[in-house]
N, C-alpha and C. Protein backbone atom coordinates (compact mmCIF):
# COMPACT_ATOMS: atom_id res chain seq x y z
N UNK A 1 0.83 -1.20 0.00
CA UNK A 1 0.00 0.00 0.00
C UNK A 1 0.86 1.25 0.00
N UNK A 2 2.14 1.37 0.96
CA UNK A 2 3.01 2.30 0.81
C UNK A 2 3.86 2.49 -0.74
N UNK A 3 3.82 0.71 -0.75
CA UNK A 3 4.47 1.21 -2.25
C UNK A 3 3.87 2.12 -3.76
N UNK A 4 2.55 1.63 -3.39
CA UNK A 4 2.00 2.31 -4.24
C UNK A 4 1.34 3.43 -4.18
N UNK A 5 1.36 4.45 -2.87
CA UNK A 5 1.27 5.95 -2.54
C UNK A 5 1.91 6.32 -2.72
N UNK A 6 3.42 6.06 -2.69
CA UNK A 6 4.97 6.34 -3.29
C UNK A 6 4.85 6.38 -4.80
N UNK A 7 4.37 5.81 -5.59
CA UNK A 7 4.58 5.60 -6.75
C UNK A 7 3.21 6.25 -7.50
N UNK A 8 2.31 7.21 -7.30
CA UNK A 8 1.55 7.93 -7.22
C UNK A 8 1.86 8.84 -6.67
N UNK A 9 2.94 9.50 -6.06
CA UNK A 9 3.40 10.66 -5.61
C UNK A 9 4.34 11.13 -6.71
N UNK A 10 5.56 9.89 -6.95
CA UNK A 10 6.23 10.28 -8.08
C UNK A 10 5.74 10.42 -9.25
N UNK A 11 4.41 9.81 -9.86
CA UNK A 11 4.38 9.69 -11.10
C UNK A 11 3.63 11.42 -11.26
N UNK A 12 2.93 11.41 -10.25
CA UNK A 12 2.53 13.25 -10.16
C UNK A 12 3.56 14.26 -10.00
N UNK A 13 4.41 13.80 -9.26
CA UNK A 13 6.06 14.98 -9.68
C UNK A 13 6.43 14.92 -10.85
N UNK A 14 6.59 13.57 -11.61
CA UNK A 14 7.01 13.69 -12.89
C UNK A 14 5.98 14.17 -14.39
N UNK A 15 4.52 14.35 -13.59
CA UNK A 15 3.73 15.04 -14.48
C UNK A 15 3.87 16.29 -14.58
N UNK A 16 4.58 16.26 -13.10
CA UNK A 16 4.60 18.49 -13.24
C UNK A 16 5.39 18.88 -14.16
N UNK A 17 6.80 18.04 -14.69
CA UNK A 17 7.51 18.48 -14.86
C UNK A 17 7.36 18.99 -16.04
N UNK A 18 8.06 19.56 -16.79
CA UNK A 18 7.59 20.10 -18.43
C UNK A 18 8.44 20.17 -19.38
N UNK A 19 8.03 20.63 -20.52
CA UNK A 19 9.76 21.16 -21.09
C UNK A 19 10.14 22.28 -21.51
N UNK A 20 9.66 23.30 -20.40
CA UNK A 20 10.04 24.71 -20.51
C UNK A 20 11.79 24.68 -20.21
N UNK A 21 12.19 23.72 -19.50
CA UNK A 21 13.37 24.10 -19.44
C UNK A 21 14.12 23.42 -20.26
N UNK A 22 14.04 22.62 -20.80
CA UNK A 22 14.80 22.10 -22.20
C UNK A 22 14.50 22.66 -23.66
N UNK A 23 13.18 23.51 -23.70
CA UNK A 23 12.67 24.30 -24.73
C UNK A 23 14.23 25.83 -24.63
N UNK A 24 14.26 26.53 -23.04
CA UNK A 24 14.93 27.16 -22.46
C UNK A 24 16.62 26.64 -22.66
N UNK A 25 16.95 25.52 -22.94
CA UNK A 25 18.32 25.16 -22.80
C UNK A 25 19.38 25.63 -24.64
N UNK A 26 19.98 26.47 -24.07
CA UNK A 26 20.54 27.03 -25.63
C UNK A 26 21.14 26.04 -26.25
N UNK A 27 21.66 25.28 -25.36
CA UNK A 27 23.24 24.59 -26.38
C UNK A 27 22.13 23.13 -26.65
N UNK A 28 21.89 23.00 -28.25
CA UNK A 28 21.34 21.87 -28.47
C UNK A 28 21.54 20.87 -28.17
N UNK A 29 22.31 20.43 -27.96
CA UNK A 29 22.47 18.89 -27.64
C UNK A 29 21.87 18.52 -25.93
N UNK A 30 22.34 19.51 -25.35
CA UNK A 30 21.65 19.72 -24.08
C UNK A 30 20.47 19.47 -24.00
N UNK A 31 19.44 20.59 -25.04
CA UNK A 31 18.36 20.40 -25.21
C UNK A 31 17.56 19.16 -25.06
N UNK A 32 18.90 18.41 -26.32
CA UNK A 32 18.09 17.27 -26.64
C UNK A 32 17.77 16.28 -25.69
N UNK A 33 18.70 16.11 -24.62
CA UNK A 33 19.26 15.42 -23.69
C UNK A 33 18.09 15.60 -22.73
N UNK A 34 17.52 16.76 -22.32
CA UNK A 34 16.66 17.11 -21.13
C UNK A 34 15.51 16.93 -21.97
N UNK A 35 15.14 16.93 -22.92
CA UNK A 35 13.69 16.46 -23.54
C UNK A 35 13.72 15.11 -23.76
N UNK A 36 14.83 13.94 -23.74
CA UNK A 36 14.52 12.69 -23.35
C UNK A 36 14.15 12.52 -22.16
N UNK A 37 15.04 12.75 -21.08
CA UNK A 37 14.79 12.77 -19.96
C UNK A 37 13.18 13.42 -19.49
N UNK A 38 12.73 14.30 -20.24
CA UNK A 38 11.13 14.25 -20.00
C UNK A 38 10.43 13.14 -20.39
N UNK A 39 10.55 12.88 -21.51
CA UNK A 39 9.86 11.78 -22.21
C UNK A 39 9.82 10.56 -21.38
N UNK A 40 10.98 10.21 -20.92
CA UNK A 40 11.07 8.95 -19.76
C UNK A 40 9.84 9.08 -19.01
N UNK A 41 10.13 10.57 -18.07
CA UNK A 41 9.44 11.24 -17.10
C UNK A 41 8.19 11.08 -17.43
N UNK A 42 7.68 11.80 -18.23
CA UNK A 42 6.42 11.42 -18.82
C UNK A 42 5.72 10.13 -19.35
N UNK A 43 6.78 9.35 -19.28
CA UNK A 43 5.88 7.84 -19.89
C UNK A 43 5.53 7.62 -18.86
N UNK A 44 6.36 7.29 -17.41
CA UNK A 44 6.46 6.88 -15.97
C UNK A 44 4.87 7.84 -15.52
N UNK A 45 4.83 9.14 -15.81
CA UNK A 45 3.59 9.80 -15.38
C UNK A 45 2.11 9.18 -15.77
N UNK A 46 2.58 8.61 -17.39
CA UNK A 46 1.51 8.27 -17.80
C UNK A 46 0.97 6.90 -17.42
N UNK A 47 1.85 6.22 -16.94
CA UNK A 47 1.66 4.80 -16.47
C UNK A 47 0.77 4.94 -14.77
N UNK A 48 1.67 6.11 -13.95
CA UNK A 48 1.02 6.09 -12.98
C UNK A 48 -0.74 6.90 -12.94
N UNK A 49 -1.01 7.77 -13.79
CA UNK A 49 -2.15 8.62 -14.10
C UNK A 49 -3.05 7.47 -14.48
N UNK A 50 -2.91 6.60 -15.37
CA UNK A 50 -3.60 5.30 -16.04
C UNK A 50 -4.00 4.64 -15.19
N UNK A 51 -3.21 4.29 -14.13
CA UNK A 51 -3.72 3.50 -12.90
C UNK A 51 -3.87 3.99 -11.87
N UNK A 52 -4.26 5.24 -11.72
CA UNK A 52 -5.10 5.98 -10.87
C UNK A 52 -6.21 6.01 -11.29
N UNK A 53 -6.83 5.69 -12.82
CA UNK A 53 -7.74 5.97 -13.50
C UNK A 53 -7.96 7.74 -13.85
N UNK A 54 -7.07 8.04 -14.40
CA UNK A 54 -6.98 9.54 -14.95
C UNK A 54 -6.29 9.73 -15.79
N UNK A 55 -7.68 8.76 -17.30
CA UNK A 55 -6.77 9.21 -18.92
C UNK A 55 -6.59 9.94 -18.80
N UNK A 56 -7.18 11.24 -18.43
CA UNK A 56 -7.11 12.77 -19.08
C UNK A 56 -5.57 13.28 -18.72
N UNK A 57 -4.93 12.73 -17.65
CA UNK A 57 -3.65 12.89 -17.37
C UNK A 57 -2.91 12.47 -17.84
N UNK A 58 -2.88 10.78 -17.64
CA UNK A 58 -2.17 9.64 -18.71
C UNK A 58 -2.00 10.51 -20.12
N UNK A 59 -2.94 11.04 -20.95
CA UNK A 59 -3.15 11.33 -22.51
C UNK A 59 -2.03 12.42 -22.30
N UNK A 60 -2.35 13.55 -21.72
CA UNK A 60 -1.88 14.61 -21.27
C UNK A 60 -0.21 14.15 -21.18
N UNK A 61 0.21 13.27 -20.54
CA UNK A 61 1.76 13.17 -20.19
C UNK A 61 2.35 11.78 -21.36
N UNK A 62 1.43 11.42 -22.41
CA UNK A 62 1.53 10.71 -23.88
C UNK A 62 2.19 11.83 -24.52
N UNK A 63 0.95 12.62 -24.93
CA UNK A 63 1.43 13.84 -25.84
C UNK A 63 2.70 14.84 -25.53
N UNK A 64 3.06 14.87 -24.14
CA UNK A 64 4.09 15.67 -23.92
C UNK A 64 5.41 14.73 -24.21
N UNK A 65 5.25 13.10 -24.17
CA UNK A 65 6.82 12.36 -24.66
C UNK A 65 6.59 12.43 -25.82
N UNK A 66 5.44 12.39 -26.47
CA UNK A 66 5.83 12.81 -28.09
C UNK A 66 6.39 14.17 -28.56
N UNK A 67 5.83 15.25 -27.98
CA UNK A 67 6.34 16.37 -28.26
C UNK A 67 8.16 16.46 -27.69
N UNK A 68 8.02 15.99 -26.40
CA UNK A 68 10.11 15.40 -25.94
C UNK A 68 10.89 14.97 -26.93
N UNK A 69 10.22 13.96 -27.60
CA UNK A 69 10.93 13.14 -28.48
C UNK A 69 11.41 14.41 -29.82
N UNK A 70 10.39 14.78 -30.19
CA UNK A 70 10.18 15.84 -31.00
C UNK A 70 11.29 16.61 -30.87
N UNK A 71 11.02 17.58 -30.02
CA UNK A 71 11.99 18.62 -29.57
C UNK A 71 13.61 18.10 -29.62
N UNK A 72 13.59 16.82 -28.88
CA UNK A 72 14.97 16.11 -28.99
C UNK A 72 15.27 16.13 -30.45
N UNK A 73 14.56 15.34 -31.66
CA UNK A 73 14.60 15.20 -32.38
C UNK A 73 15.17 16.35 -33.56
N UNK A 74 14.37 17.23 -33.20
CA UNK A 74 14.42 18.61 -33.84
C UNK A 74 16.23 19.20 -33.54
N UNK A 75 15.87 19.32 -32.08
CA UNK A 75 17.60 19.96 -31.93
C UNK A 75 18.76 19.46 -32.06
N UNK A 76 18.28 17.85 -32.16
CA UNK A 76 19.74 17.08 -32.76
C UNK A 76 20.37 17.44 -34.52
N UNK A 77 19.09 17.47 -35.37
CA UNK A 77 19.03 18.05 -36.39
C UNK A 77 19.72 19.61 -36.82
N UNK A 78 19.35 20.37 -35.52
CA UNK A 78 19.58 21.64 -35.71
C UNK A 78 20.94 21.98 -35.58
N UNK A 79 21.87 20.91 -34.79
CA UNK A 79 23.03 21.05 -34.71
C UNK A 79 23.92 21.01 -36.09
N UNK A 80 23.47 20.39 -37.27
CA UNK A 80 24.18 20.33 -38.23
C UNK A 80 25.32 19.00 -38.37
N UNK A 81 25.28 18.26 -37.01
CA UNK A 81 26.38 17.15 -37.21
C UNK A 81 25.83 16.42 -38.26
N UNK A 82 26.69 15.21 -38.51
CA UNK A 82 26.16 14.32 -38.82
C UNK A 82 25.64 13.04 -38.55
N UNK A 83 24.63 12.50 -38.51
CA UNK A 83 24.15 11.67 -37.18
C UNK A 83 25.74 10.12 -37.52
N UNK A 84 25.85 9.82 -38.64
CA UNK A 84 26.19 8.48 -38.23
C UNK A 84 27.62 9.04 -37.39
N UNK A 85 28.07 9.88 -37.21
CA UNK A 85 29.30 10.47 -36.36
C UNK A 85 29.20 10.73 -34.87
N UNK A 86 27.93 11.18 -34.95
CA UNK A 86 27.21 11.24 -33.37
C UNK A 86 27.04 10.67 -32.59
N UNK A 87 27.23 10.81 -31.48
CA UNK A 87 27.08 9.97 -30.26
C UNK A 87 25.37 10.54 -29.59
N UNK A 88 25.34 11.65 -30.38
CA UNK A 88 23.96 12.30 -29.43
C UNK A 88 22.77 11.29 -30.17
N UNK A 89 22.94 10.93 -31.56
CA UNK A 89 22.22 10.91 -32.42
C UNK A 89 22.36 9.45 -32.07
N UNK A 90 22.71 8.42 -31.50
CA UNK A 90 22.85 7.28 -31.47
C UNK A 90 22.31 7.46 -29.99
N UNK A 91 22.37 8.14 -29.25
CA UNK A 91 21.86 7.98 -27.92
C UNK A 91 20.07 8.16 -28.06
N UNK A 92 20.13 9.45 -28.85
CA UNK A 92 18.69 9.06 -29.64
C UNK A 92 18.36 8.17 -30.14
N UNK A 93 18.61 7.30 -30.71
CA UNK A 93 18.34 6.36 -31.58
C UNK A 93 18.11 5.44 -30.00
N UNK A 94 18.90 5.14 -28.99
CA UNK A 94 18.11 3.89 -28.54
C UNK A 94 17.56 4.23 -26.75
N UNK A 95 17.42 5.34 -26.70
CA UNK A 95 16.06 6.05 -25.93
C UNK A 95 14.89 5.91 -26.68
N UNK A 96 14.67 6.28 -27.65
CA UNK A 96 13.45 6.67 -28.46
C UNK A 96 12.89 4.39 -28.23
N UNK A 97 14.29 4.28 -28.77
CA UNK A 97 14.05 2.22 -28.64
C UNK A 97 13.20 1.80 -27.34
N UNK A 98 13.83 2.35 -26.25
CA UNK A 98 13.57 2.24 -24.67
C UNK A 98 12.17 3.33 -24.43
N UNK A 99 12.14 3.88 -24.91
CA UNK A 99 10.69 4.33 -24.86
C UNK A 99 9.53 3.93 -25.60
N UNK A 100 9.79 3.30 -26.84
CA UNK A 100 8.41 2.90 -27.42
C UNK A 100 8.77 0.99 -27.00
N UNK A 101 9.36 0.54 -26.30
CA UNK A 101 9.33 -0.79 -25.40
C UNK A 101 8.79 -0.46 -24.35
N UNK A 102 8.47 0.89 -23.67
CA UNK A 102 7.48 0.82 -22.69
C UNK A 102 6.81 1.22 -23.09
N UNK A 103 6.59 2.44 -24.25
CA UNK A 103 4.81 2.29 -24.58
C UNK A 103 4.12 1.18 -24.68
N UNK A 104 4.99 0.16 -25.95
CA UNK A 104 4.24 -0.54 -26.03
C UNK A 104 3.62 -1.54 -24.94
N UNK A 105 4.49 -1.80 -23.82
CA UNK A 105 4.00 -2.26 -22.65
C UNK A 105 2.63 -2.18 -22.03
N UNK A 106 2.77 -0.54 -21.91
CA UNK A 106 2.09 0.48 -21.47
C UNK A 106 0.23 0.34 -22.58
N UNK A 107 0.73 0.10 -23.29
CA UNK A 107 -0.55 0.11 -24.20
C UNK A 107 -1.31 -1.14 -24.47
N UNK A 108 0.01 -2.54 -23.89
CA UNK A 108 -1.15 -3.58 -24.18
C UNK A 108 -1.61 -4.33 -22.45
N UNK A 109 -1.35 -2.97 -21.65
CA UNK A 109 -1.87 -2.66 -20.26
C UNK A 109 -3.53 -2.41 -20.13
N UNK A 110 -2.94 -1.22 -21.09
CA UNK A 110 -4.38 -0.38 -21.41
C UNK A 110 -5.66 -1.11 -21.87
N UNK A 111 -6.92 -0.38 -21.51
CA UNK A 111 -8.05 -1.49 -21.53
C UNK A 111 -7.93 -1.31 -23.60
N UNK A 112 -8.81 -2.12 -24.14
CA UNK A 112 -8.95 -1.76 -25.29
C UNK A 112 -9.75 -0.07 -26.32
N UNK A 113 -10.93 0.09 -26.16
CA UNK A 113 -10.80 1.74 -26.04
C UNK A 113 -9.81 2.63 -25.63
N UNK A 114 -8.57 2.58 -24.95
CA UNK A 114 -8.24 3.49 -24.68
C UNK A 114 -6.67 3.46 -25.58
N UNK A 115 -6.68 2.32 -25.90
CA UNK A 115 -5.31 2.23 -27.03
C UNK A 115 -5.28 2.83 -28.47
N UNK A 116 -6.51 2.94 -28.72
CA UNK A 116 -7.23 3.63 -30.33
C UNK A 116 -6.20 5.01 -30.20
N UNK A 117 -6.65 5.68 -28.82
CA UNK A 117 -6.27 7.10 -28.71
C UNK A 117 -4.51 7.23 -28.41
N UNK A 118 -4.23 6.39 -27.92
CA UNK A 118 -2.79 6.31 -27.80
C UNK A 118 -1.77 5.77 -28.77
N UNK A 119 -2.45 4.75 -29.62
CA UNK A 119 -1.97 4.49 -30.37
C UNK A 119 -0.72 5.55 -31.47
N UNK A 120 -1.73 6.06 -31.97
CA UNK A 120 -0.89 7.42 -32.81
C UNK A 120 0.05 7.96 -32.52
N UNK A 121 -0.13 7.82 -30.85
CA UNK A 121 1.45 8.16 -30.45
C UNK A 121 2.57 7.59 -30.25
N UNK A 122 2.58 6.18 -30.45
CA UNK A 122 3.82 5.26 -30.69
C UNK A 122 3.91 5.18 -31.88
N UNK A 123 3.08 5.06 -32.97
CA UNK A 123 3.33 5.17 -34.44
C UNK A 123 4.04 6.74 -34.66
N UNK A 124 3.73 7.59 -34.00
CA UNK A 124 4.80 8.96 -34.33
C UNK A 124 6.20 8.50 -33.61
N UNK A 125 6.05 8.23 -32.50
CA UNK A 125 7.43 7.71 -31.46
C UNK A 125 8.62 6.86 -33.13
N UNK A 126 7.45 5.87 -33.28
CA UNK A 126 7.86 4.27 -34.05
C UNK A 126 8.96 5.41 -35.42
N UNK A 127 7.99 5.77 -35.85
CA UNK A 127 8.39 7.27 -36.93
C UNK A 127 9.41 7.66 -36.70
N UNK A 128 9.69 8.55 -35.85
CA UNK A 128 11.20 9.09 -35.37
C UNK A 128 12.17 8.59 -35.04
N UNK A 129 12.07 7.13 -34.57
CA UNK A 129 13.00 6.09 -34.14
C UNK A 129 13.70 5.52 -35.62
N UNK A 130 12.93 5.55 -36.66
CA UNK A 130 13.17 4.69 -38.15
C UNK A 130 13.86 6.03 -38.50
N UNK A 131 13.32 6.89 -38.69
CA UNK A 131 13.98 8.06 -39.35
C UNK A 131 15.67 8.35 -38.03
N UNK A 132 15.63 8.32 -37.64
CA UNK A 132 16.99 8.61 -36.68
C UNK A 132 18.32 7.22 -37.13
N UNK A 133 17.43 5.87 -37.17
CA UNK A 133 18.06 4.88 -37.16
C UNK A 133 18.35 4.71 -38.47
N UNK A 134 17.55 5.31 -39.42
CA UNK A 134 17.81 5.22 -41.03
C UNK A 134 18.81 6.09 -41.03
N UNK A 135 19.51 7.53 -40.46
CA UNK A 135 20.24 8.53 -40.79
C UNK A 135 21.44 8.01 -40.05
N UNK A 136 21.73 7.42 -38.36
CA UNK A 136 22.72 6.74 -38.42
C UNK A 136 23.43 5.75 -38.99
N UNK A 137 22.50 4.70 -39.57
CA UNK A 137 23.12 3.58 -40.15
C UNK A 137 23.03 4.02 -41.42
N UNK A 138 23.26 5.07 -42.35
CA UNK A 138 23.42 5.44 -43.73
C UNK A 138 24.40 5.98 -43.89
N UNK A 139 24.96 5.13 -44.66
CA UNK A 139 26.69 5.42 -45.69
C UNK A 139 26.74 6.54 -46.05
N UNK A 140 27.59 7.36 -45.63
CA UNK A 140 28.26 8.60 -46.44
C UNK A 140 28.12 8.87 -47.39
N UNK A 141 28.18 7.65 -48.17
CA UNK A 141 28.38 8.01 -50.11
C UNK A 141 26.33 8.55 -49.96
N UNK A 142 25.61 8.09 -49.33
CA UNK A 142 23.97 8.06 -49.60
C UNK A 142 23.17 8.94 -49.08
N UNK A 143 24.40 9.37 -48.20
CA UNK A 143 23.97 10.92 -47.47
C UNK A 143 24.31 12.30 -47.85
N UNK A 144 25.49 11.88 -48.75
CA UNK A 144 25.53 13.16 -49.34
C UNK A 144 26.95 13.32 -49.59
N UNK A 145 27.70 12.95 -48.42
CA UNK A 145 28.85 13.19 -48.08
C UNK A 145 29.87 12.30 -48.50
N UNK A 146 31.17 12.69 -48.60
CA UNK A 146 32.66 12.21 -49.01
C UNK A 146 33.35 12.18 -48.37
């Protein structure tokens, strides 16, 4: 019983959290780094909101690891490296892995109605993971470069 007032305390700290301050973080890679670390945060929120019985929260802290992922996604891009050289871009590549292995967890948890709505958001997750993993594992000669 303690364990699970504990774990309903955290999953509501980790709903507060947001990504004003990784939106806020100048040096991209940083960025990217603290908008995974939400996304975690936020799956963990959404797992505990779900079993409190409070989609509206659960949904609520879905859409914010998609938008994490996003943002990560975005500022790794913005840096100009090149991902198969990257270490950021490979750390992306298997967070984004470790996060849609607990969505999907997470979703065949979920009663059936409520996966319709969540769904879309591991197929965007699934999306960004192929596109990241297609740009690291692509040859130089196919990327552009010499």
């Amino acid at each position: 019983m303690a364990a699970a007032s504990i774990f309903v305390m955290m999953a509501g700290s980790a709903l507060r959290a947001d990504l004003a301050p990784a939106r806020a973080e100048p040096n991209l890679e940083r960025r990217a780094r603290l908008a995974l670390e939400n996304a975690a945060a936020q799956l963990h929120a959404a797992y505990g909101a779900y079993a409190a019985d409070n989609w509206d929260k659960a949904k609520a802290a879905l859409d914010e690891m998609r938008d994490s992922v996003d943002l990560a996604y975005a500022s790794l891009k913005a840096t100009g490296k090149a991902p198969r050289n990257s270490s950021q871009f490979k750390n992306l590549e298997i967070k984004t892995n470790t996060l849609l292995k607990g969505l999907r967890d997470f979703l065949q948890k979920m009663a059936y109605e409520d996966r319709e709505q969540a769904a879309p958001i591991e197929a965007h997750v699934q999306q960004v993971h192929d596109e990241v993993l297609e740009s690291v594992m692509a040859s130089p000669k196919r990327m552009g470069h010499r």
